[in-house]
C-alpha atoms as a PDB file:
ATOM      1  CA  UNK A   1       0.000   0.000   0.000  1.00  0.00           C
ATOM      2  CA  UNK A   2       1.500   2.954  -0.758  1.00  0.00           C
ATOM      3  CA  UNK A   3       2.185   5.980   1.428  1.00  0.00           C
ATOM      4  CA  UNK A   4       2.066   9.725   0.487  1.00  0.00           C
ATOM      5  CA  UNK A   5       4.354  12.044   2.557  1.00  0.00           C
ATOM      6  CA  UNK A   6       1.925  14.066   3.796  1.00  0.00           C
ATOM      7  CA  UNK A   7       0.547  11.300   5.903  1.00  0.00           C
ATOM      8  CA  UNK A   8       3.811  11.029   8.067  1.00  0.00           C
ATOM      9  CA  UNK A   9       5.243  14.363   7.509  1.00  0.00           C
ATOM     10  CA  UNK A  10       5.192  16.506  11.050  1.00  0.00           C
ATOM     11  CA  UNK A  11       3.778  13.664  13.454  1.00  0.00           C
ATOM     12  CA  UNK A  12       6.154  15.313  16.674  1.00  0.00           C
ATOM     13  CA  UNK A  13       4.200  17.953  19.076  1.00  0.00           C
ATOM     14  CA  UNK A  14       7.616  18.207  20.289  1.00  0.00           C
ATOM     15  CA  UNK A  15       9.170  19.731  17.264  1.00  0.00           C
ATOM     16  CA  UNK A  16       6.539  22.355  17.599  1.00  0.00           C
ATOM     17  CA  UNK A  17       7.447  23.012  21.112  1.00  0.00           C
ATOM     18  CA  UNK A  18      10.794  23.081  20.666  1.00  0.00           C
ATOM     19  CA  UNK A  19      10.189  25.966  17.359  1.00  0.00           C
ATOM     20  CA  UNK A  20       7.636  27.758  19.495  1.00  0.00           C
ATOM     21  CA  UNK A  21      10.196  28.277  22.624  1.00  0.00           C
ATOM     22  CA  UNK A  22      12.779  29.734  20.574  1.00  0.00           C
ATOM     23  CA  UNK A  23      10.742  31.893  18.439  1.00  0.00           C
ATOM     24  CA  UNK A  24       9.372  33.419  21.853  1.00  0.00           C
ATOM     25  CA  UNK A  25      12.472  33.667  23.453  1.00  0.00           C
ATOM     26  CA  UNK A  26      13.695  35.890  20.257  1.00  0.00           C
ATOM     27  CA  UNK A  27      10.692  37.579  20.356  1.00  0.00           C
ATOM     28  CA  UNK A  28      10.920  38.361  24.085  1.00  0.00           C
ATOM     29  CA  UNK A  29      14.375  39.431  23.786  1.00  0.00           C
ATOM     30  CA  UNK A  30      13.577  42.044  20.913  1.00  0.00           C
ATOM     31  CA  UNK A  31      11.137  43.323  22.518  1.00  0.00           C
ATOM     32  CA  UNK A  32      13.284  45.040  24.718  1.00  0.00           C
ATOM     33  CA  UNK A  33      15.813  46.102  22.466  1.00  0.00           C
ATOM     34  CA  UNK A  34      13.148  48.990  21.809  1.00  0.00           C
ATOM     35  CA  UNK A  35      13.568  50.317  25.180  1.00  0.00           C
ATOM     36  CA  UNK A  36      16.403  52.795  24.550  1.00  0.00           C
ATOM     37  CA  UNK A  37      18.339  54.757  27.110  1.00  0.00           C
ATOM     38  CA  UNK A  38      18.451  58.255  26.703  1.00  0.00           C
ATOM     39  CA  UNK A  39      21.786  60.213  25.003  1.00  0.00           C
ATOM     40  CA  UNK A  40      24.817  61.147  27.424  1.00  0.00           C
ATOM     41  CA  UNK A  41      25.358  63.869  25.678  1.00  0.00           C
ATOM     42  CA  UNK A  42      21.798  65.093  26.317  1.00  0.00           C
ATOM     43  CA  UNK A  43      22.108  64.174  29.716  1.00  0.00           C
ATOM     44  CA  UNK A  44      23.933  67.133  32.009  1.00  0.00           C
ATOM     45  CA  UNK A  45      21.899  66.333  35.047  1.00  0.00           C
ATOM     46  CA  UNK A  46      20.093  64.470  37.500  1.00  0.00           C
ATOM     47  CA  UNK A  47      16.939  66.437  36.540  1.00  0.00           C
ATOM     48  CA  UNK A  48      17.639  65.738  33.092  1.00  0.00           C
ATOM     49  CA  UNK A  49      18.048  62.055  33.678  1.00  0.00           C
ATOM     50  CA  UNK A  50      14.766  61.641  35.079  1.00  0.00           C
ATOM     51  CA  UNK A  51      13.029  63.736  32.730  1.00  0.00           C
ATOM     52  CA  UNK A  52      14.451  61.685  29.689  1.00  0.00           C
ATOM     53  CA  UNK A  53      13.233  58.390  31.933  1.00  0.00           C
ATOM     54  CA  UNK A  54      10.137  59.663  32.143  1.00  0.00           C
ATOM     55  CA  UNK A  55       9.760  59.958  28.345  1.00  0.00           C
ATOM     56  CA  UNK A  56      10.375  56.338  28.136  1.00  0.00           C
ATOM     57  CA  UNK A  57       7.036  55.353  29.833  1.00  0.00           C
ATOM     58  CA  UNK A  58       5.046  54.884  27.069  1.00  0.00           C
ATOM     59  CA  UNK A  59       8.243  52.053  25.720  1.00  0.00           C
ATOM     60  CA  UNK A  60       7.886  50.847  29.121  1.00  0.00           C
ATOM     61  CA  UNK A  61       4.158  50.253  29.550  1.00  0.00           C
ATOM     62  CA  UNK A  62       4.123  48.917  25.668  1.00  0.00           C
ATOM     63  CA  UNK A  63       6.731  46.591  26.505  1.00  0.00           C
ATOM     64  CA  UNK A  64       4.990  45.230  29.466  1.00  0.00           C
ATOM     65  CA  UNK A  65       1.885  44.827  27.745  1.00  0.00           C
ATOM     66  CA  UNK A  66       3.399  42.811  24.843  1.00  0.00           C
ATOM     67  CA  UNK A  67       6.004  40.675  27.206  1.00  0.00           C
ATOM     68  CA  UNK A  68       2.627  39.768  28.931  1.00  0.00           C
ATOM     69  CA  UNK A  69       0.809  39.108  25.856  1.00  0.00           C
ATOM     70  CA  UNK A  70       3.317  37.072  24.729  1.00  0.00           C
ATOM     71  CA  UNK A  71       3.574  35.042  27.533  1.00  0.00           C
ATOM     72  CA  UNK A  72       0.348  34.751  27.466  1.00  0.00           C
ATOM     73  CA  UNK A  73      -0.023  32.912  24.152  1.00  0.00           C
ATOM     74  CA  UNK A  74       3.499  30.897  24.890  1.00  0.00           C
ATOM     75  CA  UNK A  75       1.183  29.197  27.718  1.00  0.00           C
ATOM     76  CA  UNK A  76      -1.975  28.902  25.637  1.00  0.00           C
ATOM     77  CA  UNK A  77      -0.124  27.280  23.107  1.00  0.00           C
ATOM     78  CA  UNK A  78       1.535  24.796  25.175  1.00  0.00           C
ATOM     79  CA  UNK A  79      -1.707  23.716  26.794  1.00  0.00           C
ATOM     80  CA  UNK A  80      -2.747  22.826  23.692  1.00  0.00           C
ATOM     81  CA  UNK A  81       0.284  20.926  23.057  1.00  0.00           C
ATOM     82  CA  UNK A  82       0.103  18.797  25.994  1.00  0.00           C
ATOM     83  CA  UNK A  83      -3.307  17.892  25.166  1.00  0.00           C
ATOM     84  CA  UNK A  84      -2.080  16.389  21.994  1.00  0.00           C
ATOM     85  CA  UNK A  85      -1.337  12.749  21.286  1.00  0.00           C
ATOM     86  CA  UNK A  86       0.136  13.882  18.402  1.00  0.00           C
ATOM     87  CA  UNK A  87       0.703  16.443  15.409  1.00  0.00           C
ATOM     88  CA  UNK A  88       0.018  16.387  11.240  1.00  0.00           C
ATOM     89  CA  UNK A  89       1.271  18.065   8.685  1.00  0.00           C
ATOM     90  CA  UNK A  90      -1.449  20.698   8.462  1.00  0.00           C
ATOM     91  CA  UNK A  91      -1.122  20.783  12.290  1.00  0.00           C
ATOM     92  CA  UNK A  92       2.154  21.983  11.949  1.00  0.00           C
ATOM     93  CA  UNK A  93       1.750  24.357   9.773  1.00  0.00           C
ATOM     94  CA  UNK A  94      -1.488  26.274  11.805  1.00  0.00           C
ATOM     95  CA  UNK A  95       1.034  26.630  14.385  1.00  0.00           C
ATOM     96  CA  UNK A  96       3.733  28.000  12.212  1.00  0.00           C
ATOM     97  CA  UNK A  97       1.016  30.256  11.105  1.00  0.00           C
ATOM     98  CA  UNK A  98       0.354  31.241  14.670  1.00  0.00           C
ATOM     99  CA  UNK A  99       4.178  31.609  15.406  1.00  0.00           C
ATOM    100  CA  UNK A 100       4.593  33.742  12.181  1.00  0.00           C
ATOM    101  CA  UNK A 101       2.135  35.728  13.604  1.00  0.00           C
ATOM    102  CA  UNK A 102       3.944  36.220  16.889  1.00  0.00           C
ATOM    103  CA  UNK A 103       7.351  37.409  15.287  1.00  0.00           C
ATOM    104  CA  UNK A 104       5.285  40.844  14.137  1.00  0.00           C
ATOM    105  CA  UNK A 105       4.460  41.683  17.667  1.00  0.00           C
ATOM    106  CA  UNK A 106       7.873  43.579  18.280  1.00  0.00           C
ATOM    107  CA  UNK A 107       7.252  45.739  14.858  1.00  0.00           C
ATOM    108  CA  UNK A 108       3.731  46.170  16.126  1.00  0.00           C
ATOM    109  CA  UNK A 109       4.810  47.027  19.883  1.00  0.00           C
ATOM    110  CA  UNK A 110       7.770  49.551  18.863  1.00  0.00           C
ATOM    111  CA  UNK A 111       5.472  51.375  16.298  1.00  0.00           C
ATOM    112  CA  UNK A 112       2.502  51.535  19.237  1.00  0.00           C
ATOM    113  CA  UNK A 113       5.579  52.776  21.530  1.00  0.00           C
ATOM    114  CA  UNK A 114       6.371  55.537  18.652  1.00  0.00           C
ATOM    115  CA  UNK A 115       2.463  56.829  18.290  1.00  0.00           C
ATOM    116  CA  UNK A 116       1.206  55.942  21.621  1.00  0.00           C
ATOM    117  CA  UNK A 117      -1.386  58.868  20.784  1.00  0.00           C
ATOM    118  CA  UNK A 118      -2.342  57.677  17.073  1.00  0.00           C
ATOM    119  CA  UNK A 119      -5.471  55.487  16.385  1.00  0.00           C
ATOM    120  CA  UNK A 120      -3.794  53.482  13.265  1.00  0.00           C
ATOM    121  CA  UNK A 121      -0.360  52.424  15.397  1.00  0.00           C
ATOM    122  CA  UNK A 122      -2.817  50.885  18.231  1.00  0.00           C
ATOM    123  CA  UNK A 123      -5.436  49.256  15.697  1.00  0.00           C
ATOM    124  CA  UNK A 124      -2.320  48.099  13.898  1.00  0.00           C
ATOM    125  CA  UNK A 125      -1.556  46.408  17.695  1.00  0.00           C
ATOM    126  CA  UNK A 126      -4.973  44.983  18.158  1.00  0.00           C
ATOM    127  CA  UNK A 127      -5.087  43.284  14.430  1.00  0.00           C
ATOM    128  CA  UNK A 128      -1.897  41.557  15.612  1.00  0.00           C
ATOM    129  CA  UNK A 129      -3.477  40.481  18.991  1.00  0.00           C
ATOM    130  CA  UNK A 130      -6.792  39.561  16.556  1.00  0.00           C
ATOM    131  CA  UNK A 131      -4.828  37.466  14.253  1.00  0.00           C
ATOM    132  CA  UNK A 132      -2.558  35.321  17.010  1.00  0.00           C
ATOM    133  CA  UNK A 133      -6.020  34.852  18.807  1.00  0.00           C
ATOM    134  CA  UNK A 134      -7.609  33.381  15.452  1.00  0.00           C
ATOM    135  CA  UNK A 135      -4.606  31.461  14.379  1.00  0.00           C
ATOM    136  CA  UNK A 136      -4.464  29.617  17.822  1.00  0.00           C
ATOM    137  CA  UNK A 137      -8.175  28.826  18.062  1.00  0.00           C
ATOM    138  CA  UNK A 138      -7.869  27.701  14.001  1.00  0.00           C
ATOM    139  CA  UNK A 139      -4.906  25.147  15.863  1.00  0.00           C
ATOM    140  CA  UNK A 140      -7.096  23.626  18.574  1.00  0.00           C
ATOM    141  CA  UNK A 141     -10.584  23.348  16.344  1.00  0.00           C
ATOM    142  CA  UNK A 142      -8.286  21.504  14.069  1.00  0.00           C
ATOM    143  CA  UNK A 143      -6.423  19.626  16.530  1.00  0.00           C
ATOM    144  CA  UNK A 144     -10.176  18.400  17.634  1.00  0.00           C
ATOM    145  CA  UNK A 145     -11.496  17.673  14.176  1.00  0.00           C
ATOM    146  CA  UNK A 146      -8.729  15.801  13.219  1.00  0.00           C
ATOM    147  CA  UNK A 147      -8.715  13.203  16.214  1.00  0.00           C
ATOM    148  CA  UNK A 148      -4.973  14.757  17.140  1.00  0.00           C
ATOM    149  CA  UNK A 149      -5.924  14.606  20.874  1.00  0.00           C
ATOM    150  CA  UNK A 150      -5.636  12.714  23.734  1.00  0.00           C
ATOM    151  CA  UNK A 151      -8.359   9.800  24.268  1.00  0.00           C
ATOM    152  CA  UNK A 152      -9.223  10.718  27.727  1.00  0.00           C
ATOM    153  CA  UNK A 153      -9.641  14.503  26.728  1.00  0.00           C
ATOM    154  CA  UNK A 154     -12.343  15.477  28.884  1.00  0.00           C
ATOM    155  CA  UNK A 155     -15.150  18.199  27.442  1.00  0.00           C
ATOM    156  CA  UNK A 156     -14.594  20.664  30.258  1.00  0.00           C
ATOM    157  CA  UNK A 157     -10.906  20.867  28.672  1.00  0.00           C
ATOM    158  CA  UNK A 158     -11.561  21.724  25.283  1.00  0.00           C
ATOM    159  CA  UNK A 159     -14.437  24.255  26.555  1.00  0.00           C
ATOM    160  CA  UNK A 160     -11.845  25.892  29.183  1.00  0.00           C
ATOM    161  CA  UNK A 161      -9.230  26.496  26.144  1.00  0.00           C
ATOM    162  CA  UNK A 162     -11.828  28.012  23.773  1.00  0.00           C
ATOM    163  CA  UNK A 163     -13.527  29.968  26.569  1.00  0.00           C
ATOM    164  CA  UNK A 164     -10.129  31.289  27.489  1.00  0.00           C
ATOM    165  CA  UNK A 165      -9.768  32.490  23.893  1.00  0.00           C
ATOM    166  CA  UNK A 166     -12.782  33.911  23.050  1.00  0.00           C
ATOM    167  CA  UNK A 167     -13.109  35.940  26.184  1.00  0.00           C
ATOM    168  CA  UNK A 168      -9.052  37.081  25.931  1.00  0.00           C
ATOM    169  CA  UNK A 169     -10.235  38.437  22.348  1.00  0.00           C
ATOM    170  CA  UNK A 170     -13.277  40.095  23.642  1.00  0.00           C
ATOM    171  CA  UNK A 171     -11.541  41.630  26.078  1.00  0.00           C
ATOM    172  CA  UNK A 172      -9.047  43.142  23.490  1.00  0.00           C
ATOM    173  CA  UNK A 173     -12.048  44.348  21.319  1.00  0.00           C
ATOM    174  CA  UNK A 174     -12.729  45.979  24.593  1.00  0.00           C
ATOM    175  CA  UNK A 175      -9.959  47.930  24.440  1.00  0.00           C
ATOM    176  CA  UNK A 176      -9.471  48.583  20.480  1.00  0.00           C
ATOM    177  CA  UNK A 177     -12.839  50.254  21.359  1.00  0.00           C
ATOM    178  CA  UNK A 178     -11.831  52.517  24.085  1.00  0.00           C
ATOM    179  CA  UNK A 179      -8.723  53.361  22.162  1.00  0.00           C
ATOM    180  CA  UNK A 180     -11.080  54.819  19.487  1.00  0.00           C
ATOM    181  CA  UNK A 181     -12.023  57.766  21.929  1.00  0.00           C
ATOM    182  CA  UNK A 182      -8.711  57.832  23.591  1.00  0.00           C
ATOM    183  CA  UNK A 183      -5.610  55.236  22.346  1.00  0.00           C
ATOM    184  CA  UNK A 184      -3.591  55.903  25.693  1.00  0.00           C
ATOM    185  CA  UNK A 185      -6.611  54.872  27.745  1.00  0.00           C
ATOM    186  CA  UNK A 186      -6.934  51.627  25.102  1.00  0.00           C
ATOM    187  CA  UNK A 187      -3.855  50.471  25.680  1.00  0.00           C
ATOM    188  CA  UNK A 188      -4.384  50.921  29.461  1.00  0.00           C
ATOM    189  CA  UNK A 189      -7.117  48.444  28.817  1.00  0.00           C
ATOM    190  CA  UNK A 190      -5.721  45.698  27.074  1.00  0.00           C
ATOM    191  CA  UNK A 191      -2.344  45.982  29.852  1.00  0.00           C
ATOM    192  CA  UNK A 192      -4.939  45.599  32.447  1.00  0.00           C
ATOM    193  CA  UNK A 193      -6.421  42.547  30.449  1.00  0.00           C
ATOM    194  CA  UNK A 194      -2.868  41.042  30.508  1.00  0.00           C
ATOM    195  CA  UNK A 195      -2.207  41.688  33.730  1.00  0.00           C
ATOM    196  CA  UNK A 196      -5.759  39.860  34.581  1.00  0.00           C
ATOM    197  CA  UNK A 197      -4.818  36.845  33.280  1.00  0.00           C
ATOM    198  CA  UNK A 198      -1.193  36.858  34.580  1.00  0.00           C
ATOM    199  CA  UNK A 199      -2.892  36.864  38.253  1.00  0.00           C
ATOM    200  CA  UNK A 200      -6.083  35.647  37.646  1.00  0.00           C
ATOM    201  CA  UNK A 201      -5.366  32.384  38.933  1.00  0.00           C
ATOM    202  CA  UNK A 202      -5.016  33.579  42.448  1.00  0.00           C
ATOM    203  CA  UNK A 203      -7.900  35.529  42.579  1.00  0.00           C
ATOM    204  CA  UNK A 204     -11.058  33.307  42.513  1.00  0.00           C
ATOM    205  CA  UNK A 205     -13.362  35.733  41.129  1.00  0.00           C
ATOM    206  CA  UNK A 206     -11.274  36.040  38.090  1.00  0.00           C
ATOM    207  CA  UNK A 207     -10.169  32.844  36.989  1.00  0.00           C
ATOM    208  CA  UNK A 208     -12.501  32.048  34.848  1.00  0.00           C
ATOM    209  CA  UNK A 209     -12.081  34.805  32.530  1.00  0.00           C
END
């Protein structure tokens, strides 16, 4: 019987692991890279030093927001992955979709940091957040239809993972929203979002957003 490559091409979950912690990590790391410190030779004072600090809040609070966001999706993505028996080919590429996805948030983050104040730089933001938000769901529907999951899967888990989605992406509509009116306040709204679901688990009233 003969066998086409596409039927044993990208069978590992741990290959996508393994892709998904680097790309993350280089993510991560570039993210910072946009927090600059001021010139020396604008600096002539303590004064000085704090008022060029201060201009860096809006670097600051953007990368916050997006170190949170991605960890966010670096931990959605590997509960999915542990819920897997194993991967496909078209599995594999979904999730190199979604990682794709996730190498634009530093572009996205340092032109939000630039134009804090503009409505296009923090829709620009939000699309990105919209787009890793559908390309992960697209990965677990999939991993579902296809029969990629464990056998003692249990209902409550699949509805916990979408839920989790679903209401993470309403939440950042939320905030696209607000940002209309007022993009500084927006962004507020989606870093309080993160920060929800960074501590949400220790706060029993919020864990099941």
């Amino acid at each position: 019987m003969e066998t086409h490559f596409n039927q044993i091409a990208a069978r590992d979950v741990s290959r996508i692991a393994n892709l998904s912690d680097s790309i993350f990590g280089v993510a991560m790391t570039i993210l910072v890279l946009g927090v600059h410190f001021p010139r020396t030779e604008e600096i002539h004072s303590e004064r000085e030093l704090i008022a060029a600090l201060g201009q860096l809040a809006p670097r600051i609070v953007t990368w916050l927001m997006s170190v949170l966001t991605l960890g966010m999706f670096w931990v959605g993505q590997h509960t999915q992955l542990d819920q897997l028996e194993r991967s496909d080919r078209d599995l594999s590429w979904l999730h190199f979709l979604f990682l794709a996805i996730v190498t634009v948030m530093p572009f996205t983050t340092q032109l939000l940091a630039e134009f804090i104040t503009f409505r296009v730089a923090l829709f620009l933001y939000w699309t990105n957040l919209v787009a890793a938000g559908l390309s992960i769901y697209a990965c677990w529907a999939y991993s579902e239809r296809a029969g990629l999951t464990r056998r003692d899967l249990e209902p409550a888990v699949s509805k916990a993972i979408r839920r989790r989605i679903v209401t993470a992406q309403a939440l950042y509509a939320l905030g696209a929203v607000i940002g209309y009116f007022d993009p500084p306040v927006g962004v507020g709204a989606i870093l309080l979002t993160q920060l929800n679901y960074a501590i949400a688990p220790r706060l029993p009233f919020l864990s099941r957003l």
